[in-house]
Protein backbone atom coordinates (compact mmCIF):
# COMPACT_ATOMS: atom_id res chain seq x y z
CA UNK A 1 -63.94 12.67 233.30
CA UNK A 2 -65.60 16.04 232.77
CA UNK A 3 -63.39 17.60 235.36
CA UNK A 4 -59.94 15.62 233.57
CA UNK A 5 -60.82 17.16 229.82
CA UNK A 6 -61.14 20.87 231.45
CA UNK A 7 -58.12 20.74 233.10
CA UNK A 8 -56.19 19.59 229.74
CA UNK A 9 -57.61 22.34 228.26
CA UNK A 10 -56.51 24.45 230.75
CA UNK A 11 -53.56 23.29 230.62
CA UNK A 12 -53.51 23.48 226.72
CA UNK A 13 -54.25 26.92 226.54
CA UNK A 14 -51.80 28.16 229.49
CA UNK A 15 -48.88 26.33 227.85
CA UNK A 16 -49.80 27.92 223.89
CA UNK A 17 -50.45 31.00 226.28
CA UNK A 18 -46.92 30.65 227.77
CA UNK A 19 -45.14 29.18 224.59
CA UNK A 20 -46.74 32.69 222.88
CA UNK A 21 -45.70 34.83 225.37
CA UNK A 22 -42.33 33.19 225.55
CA UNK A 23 -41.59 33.21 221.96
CA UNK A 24 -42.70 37.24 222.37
CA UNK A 25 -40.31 37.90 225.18
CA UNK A 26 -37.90 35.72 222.66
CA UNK A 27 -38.52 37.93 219.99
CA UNK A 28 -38.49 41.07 221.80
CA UNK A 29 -34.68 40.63 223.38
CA UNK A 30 -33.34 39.01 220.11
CA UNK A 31 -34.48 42.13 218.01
CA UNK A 32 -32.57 44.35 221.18
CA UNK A 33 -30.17 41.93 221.15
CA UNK A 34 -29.51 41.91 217.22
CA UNK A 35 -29.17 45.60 217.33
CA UNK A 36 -27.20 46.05 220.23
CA UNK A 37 -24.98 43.46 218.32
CA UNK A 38 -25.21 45.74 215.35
CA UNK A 39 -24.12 49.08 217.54
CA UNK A 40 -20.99 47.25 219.58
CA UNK A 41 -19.73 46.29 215.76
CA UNK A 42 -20.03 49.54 214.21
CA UNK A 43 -18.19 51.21 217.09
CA UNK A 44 -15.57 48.56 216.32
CA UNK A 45 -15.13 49.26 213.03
CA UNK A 46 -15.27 53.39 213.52
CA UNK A 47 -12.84 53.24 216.64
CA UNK A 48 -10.69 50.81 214.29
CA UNK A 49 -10.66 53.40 211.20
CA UNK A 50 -9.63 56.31 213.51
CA UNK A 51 -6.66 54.37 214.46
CA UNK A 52 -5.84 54.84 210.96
CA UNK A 53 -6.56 58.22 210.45
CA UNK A 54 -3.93 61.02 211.43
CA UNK A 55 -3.98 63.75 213.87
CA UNK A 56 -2.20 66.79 213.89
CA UNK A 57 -3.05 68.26 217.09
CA UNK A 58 -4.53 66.25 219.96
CA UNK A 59 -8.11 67.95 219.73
CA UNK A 60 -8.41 66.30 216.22
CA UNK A 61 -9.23 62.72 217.63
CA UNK A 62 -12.09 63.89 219.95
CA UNK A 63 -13.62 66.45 216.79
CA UNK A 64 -13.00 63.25 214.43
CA UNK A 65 -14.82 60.79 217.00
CA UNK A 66 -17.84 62.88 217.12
CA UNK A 67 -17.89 63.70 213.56
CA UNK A 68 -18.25 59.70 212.76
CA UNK A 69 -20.63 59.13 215.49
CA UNK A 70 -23.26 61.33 214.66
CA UNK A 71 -23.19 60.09 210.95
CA UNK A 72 -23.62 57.12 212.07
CA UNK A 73 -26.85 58.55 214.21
CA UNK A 74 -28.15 59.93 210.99
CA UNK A 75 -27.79 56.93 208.98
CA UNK A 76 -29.89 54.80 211.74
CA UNK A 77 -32.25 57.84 211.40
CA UNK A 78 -31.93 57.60 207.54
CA UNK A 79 -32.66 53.92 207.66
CA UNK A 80 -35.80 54.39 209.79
CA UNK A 81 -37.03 56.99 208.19
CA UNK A 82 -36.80 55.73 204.67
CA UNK A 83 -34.44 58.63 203.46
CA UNK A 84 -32.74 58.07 200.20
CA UNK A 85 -29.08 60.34 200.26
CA UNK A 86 -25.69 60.04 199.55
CA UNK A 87 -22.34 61.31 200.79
CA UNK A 88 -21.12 64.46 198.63
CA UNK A 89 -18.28 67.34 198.72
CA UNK A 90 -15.69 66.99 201.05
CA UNK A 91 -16.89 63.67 202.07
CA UNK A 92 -16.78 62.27 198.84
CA UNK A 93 -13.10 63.30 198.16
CA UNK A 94 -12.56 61.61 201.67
CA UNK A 95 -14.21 58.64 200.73
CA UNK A 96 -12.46 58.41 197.29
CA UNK A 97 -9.00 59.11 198.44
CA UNK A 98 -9.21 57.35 201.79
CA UNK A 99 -12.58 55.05 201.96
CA UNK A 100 -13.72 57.37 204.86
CA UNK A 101 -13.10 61.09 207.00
CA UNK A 102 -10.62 63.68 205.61
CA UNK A 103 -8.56 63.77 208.84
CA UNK A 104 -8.73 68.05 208.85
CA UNK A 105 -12.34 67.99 208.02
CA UNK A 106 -15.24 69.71 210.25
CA UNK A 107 -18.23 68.19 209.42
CA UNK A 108 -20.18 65.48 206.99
CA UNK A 109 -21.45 66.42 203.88
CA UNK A 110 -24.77 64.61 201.92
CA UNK A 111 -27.12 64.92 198.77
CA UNK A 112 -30.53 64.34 198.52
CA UNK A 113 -32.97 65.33 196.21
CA UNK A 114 -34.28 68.69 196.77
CA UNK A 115 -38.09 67.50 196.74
CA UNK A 116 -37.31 65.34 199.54
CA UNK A 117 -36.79 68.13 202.13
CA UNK A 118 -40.47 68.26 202.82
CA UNK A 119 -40.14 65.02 204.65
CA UNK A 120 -37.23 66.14 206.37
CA UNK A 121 -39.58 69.20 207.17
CA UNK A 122 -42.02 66.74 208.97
CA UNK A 123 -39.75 64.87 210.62
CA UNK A 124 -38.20 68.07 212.60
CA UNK A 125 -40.68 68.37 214.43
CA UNK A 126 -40.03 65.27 215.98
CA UNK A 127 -38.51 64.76 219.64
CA UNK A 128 -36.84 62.33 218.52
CA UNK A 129 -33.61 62.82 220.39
CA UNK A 130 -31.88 64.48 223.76
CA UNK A 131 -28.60 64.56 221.94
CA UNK A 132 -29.73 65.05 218.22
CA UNK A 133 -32.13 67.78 216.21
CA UNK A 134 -32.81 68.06 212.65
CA UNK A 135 -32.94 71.75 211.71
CA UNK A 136 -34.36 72.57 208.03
CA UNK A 137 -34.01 75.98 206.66
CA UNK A 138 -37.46 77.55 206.14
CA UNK A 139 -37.36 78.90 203.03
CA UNK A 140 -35.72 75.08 201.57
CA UNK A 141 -38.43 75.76 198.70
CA UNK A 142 -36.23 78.86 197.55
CA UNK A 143 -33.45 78.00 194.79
CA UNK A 144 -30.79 79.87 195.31
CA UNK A 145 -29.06 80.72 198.46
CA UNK A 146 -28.88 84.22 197.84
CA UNK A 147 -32.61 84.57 197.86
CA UNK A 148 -32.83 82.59 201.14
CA UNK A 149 -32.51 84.11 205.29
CA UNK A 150 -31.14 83.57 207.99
CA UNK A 151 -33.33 82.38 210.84
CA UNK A 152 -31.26 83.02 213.89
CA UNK A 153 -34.03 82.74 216.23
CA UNK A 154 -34.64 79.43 215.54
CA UNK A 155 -31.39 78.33 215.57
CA UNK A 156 -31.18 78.22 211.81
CA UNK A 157 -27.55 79.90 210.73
CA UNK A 158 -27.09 78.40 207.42
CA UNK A 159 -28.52 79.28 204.20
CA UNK A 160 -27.19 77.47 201.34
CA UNK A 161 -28.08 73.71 202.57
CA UNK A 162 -31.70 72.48 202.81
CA UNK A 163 -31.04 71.27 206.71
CA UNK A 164 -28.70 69.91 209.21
CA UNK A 165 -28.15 66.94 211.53
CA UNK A 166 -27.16 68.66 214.54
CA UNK A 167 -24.99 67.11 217.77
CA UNK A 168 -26.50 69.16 220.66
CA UNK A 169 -24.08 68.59 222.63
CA UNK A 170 -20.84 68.91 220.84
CA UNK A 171 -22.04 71.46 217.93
CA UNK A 172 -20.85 68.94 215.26
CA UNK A 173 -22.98 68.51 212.00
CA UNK A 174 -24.09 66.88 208.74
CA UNK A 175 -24.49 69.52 206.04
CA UNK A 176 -28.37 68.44 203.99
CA UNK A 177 -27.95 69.69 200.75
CA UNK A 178 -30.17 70.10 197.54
CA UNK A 179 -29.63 68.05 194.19
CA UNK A 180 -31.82 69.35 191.70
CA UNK A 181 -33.19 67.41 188.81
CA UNK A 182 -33.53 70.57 186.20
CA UNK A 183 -30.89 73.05 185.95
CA UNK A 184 -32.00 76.24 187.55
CA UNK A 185 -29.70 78.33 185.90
CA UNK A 186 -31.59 77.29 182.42
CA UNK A 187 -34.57 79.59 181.37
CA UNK A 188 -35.99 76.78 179.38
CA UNK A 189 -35.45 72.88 178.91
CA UNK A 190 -34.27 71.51 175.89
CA UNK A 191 -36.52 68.67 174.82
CA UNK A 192 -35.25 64.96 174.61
CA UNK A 193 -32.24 65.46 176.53
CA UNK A 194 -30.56 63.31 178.51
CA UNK A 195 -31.42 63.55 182.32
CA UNK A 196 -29.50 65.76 183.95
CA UNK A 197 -28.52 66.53 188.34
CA UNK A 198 -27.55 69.53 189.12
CA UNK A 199 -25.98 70.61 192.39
CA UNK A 200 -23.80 74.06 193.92
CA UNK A 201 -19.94 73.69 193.05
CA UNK A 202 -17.95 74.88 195.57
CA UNK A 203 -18.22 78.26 193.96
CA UNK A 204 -22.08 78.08 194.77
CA UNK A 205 -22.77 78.10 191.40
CA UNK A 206 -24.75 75.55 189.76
CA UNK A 207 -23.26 72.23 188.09
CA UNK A 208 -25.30 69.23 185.94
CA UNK A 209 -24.28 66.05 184.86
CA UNK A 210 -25.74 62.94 183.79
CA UNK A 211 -28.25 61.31 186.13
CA UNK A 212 -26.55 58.15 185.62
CA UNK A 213 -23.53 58.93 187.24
CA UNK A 214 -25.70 59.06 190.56
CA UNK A 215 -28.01 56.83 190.37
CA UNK A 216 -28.22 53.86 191.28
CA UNK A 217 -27.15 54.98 194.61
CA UNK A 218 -24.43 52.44 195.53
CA UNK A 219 -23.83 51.00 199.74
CA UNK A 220 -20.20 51.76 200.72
CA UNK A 221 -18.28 52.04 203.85
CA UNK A 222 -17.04 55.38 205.48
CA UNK A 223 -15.08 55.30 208.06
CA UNK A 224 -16.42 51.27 208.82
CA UNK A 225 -20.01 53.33 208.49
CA UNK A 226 -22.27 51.72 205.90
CA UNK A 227 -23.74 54.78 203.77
CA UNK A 228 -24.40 55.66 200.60
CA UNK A 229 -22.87 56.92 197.40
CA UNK A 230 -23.06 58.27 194.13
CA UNK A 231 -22.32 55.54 191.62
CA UNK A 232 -19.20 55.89 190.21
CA UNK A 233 -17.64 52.24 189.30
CA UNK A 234 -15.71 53.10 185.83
CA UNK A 235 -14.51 49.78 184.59
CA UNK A 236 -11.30 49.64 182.33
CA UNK A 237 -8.97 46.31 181.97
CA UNK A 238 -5.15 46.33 181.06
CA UNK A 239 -4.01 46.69 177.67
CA UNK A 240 -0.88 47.04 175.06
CA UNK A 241 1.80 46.83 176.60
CA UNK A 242 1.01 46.75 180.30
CA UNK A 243 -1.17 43.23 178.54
CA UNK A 244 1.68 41.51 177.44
CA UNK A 245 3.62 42.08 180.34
CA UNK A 246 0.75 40.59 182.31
CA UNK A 247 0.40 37.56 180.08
CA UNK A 248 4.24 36.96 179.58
CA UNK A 249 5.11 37.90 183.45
CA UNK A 250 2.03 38.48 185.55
CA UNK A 251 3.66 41.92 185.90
CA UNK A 252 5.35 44.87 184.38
CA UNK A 253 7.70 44.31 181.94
CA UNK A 254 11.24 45.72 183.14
CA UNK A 255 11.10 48.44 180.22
CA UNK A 256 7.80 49.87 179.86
CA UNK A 257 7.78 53.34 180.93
CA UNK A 258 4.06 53.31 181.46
CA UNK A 259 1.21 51.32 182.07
CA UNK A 260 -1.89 51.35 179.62
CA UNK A 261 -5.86 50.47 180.73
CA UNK A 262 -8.72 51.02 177.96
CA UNK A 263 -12.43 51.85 179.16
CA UNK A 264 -15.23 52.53 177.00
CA UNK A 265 -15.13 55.60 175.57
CA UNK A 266 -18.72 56.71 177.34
CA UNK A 267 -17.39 56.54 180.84
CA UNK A 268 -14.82 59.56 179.64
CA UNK A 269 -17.23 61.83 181.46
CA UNK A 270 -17.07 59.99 185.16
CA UNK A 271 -13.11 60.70 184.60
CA UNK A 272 -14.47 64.44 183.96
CA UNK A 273 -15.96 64.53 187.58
CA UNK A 274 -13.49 62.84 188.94
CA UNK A 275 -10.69 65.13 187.43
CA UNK A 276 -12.51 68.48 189.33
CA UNK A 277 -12.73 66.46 192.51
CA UNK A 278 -9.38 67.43 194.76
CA UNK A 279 -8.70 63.56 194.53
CA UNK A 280 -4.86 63.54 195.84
CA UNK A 281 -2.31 66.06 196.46
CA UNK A 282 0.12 63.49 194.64
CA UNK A 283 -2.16 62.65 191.41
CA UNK A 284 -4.16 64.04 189.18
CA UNK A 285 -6.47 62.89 186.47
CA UNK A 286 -5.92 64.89 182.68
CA UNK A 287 -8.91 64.31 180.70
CA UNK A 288 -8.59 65.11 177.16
CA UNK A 289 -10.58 68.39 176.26
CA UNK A 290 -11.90 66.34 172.50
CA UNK A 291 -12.04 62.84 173.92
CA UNK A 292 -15.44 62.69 172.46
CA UNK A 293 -14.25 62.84 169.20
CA UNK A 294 -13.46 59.69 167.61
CA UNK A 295 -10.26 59.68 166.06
CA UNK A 296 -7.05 61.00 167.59
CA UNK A 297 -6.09 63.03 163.91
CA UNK A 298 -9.13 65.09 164.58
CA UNK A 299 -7.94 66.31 168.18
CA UNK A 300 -6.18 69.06 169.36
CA UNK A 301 -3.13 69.24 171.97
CA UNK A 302 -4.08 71.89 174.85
CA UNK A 303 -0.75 72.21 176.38
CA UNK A 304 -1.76 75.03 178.16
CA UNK A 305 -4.13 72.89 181.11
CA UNK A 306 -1.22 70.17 180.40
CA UNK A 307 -2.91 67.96 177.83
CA UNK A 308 0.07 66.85 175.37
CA UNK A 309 -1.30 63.85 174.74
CA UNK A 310 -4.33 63.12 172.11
CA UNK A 311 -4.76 59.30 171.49
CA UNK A 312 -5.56 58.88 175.17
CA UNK A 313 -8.83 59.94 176.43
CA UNK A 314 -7.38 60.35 179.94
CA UNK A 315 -4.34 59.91 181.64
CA UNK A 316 -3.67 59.49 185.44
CA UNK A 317 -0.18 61.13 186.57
CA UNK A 318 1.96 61.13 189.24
CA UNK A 319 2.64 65.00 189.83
CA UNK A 320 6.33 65.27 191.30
CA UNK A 321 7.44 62.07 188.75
CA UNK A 322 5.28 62.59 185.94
CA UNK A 323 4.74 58.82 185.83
CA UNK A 324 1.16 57.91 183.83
CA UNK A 325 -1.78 55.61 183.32
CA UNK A 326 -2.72 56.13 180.13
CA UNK A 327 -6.69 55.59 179.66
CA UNK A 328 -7.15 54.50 176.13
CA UNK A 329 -10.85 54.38 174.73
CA UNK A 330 -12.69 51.66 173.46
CA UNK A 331 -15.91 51.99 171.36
CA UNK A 332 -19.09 49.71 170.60
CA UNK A 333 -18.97 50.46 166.86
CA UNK A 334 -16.27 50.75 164.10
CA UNK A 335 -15.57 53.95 163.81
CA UNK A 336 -14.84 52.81 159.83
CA UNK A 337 -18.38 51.72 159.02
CA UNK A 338 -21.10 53.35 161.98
CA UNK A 339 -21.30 55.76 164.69
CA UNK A 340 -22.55 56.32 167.45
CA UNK A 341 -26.08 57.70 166.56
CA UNK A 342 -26.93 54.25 164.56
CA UNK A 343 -25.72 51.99 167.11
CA UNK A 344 -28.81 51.72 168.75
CA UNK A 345 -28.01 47.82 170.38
CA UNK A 346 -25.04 46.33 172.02
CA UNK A 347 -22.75 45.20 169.39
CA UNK A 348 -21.00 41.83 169.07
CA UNK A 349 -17.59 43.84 168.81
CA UNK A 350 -15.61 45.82 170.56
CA UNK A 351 -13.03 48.57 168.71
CA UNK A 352 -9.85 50.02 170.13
CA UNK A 353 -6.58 51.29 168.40
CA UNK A 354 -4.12 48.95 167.13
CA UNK A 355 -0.57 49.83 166.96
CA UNK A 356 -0.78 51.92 164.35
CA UNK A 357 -3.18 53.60 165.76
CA UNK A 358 -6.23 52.20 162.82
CA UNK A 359 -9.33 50.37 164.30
CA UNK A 360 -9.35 47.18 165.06
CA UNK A 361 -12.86 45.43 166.04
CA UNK A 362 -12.28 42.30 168.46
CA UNK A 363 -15.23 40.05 170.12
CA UNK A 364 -16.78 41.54 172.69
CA UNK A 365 -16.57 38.03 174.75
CA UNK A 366 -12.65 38.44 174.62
CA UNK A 367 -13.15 41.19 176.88
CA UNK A 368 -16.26 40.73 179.19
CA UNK A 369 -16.91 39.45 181.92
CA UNK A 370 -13.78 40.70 183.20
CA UNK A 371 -12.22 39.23 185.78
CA UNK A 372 -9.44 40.13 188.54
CA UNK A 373 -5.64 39.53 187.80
CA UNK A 374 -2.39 40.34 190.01
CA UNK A 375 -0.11 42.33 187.87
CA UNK A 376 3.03 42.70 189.96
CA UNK A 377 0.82 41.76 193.10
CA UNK A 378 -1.72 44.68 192.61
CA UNK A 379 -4.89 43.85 191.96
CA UNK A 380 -6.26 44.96 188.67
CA UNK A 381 -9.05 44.08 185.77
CA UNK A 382 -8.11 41.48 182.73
CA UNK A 383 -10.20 41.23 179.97
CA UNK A 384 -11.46 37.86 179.82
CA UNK A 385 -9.28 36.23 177.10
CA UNK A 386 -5.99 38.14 177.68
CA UNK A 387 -4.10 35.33 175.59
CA UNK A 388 -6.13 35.63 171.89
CA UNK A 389 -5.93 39.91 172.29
CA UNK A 390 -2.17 39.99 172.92
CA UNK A 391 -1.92 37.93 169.68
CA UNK A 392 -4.05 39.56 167.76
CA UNK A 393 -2.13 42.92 168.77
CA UNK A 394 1.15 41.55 169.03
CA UNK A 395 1.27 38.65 166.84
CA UNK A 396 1.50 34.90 168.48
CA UNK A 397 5.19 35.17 169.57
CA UNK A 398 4.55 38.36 171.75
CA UNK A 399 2.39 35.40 174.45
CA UNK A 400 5.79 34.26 175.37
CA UNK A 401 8.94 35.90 173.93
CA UNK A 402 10.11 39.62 175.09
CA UNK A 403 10.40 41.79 171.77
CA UNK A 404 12.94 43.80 173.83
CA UNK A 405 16.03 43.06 175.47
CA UNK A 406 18.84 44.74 177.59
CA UNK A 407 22.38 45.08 175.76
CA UNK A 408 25.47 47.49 177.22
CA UNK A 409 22.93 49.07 179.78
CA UNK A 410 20.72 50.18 177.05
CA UNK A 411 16.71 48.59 176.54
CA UNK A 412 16.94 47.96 172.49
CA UNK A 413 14.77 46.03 170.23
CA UNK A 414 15.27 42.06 170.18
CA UNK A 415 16.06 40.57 166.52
């Protein structure tokens, strides 16, 4: 009997033994496994965005290949490491005009916080690679590439960016650069004020703007790589015209000579950035110099940088055609009664120009949550109760019945 209950308990223990070991073995291959799983898809989705992407001589594809693969080694190093960053520069006018690479471009560029270089620092010194080195320049702590060296010796030839993600092998690199949050150009800091990035232009000079158009960084994919970006989501939803067209038509009406979006009027300055970014050699984004002024009798036309508009905050044009979006503002007061400074909470209302260009103050639920629409099969934002705003602009009949009709070859005014 004795001899029966110690060999259960032998056989007990080897079997939780075993089913331990086992389920470690398990757990070991799985997390290999998941990985590997994770590596074979990304090189999918990379090889699959280079079929996209156009070469003009047949060294591009091998220079482009190379480039995406060893941002995709620093964002597995980036993710391991805990390093917060985001794609910047040339990348980010790839990544806004194509999602990904700009097909002529030489290497990757990235933010991150200027403070943060002293764990980059550490982590240098790291074998952590045969293919791969981080370099960081020595003198990172110095703002101001002017005031920096050249360290040659150590393989540091680059002054202006706090480090690099080097391929060994093939020479190709991601460009580490510093965001500041103080301006360093400023001998003193103005109390109260709104917090403020600033980073080198492509001038090297230095350029602010509002924290919030940074952070919170946002995931998005490059080139089918997951990394991350500045936030910039600007909302806007159809309006006027380019409304009823939608609500009579689901599309444009055969007359309109333009279509019109509204956004609130505090996202103007995301247009700002977006207007100095190189964004398309075929568009461009005008942003009205006095947008922030609230009333379009107040502004100014500035012909001269090709503003002749001045109800619009913005407009997006087609260069050659001259075709527009016009970017109409919307406000979270009546300019009539309050402004801005009073307005301390999130009104019920929403104002935007009527016709006639006076205010007129709408719910706010007859606009948010928006919601996707097809206008003429392209996916765009509708404010949530298209229907009540087109007759509160228009007037009832405008939900169904064209206001314009086509007589002798000519668009005129129906009766």
């Amino acid at each position: 009997m004795l001899h029966q209950r110690r060999l259960f308990w032998i056989c007990f223990y080897s079997s939780c033994t075993l089913f331990f070991f086992s389920a470690l073995i398990y757990d070991h291959y799985q997390s290999h496994f998941d990985f590997d799983n994770q590596l074979t898809n990304e090189n999918i989705s990379i090889e699959k965005a280079l079929k996209q992407m156009p070469i003009c001589v047949p060294d591009d594809r091998p220079r482009q290949r190379t480039i995406l693969y060893t941002l995709l080694e620093w964002t597995h190093f980036a993710q391991k490491y805990n390093i917060r960053y985001w794609i910047a520069y040339g990348s980010l006018v790839g990544y806004v005009q194509r999602h990904g690479l700009l097909p002529h471009d030489l290497d990757v560029d990235l933010l991150i916080m200027a403070q943060d270089t002293s764990q980059l620092f550490q982590l240098s010194q790291l074998n952590f690679s045969s293919i791969y080195e981080l370099k960081v320049q020595p003198q990172w702590y110095i703002v101001g590439e002017t005031k920096r060296s050249y360290f040659y010796s150590e393989g540091i030839n680059f002054v202006a960016p706090n480090a690099r993600f080097i391929n060994r092998k093939d020479h190709i690199h991601v460009d580490i650069w510093p965001m500041y949050d103080y301006d360093p150009s400023e001998t003193r800091m103005e109390k109260n004020r709104k917090p403020m990035l600033t980073e080198y232009d492509e001038y090297y000079n230095w350029k602010s703007s509002p924290q919030e158009w940074t952070f919170p960084l946002q995931e998005c994919l490059f080139s089918g790589i997951k990394v991350w970006s500045e936030q910039y989501n600007p909302q806007y939803w159809i309006t006027f015209g380019t409304l009823v067209g939608y609500v009579q038509r689901r599309g444009l009406l055969p007359h309109d000579l333009d279509v019109d979006v509204i956004m609130m009027s505090d996202d103007t300055p995301q247009l700002i950035k977006l207007s100095q970014s190189n964004i398309s050699s075929d568009y461009e984004i005008k942003v009205q110099p006095q947008w922030y002024i609230v009333n379009e009798t107040h502004r100014s036309y500035f012909r001269e940088q090709g503003v002749n508009f001045i109800a619009p905050n913005a407009r997006f044009i087609h260069r050659e055609t001259r075709q527009r979006v016009d970017i109409f503002p919307a406000y979270d007061f009546n300019p009539l009664y309050a402004n801005k400074s009073i307005e301390n909470k999130q009104s019920e209302n929403l104002t935007i120009y009527d016709l006639r260009y006076r205010w007129l103050s709408y719910p706010r639920n007859w606009t948010y949550p928006l919601k996707t629409c097809y206008f003429s099969d392209i996916k765009v934002l509708c404010p949530s109760e298209p229907e009540k705003l087109v007759a509160t602009i228009y007037g009832i009949d405008a939900i169904t019945k064209s206001d314009t009709k086509c007589v002798n070859g000519s668009w005129i005014k129906a009766l």
